[in-house]
Protein backbone atom coordinates (compact mmCIF):
# COMPACT_ATOMS: atom_id res chain seq x y z
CA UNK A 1 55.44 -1.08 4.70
CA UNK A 2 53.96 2.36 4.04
CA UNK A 3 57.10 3.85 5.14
CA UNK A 4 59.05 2.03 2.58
CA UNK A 5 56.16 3.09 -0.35
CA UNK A 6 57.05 6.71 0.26
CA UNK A 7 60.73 6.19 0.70
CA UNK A 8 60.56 4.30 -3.31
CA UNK A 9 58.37 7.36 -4.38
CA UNK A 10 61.06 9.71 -3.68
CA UNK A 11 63.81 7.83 -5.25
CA UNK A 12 62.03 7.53 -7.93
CA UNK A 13 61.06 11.48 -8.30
CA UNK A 14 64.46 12.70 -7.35
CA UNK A 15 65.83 9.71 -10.12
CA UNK A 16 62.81 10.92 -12.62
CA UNK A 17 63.47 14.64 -12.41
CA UNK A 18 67.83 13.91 -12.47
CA UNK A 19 66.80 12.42 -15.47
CA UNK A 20 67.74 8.62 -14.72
CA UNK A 21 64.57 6.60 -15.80
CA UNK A 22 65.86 2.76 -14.95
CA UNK A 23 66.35 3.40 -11.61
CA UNK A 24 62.97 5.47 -11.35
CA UNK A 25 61.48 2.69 -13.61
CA UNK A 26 62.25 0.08 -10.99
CA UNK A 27 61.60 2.03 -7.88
CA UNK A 28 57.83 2.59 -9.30
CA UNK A 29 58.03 -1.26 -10.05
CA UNK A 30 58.75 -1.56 -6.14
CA UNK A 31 56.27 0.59 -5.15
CA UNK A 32 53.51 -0.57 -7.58
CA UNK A 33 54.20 -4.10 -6.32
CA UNK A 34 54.00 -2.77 -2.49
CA UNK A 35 50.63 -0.95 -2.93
CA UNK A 36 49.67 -4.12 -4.17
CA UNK A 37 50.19 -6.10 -1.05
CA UNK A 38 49.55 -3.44 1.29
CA UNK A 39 45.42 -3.50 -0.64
CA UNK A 40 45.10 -6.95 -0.95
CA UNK A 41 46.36 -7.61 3.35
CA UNK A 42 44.11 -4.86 3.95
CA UNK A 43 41.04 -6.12 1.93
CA UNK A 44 41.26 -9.71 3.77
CA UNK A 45 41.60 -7.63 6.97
CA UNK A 46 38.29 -6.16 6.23
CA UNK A 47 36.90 -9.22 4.94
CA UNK A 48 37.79 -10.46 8.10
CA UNK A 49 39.78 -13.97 6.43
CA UNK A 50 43.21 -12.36 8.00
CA UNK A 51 43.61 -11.02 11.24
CA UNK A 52 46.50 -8.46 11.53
CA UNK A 53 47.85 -8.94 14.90
């Protein structure tokens, strides 16, 4: 999943900086929504409710 987080960042800076801001707009979208997930697994991992196998 992190993989895919840095893959969204770069569309989104190559989009930003070509000067396309709906397609940057919704990469950060994806990636705001992935960081999201990735904390809130990895906070129940540390709780210790989930176990990631």
């Amino acid at each position: 999943m992190l993989k895919w987080i840095l893959i969204l960042l770069i569309v989104a800076a190559v989009a930003g900086l070509l000067g396309m801001n709906s397609i940057a707009g919704a990469a950060m979208t994806g990636v705001k929504l992935l960081i999201a997930i990735v904390l809130v697994l990895f906070l129940l991992a540390v709780l210790g409710i989930v176990v990631i196998a």
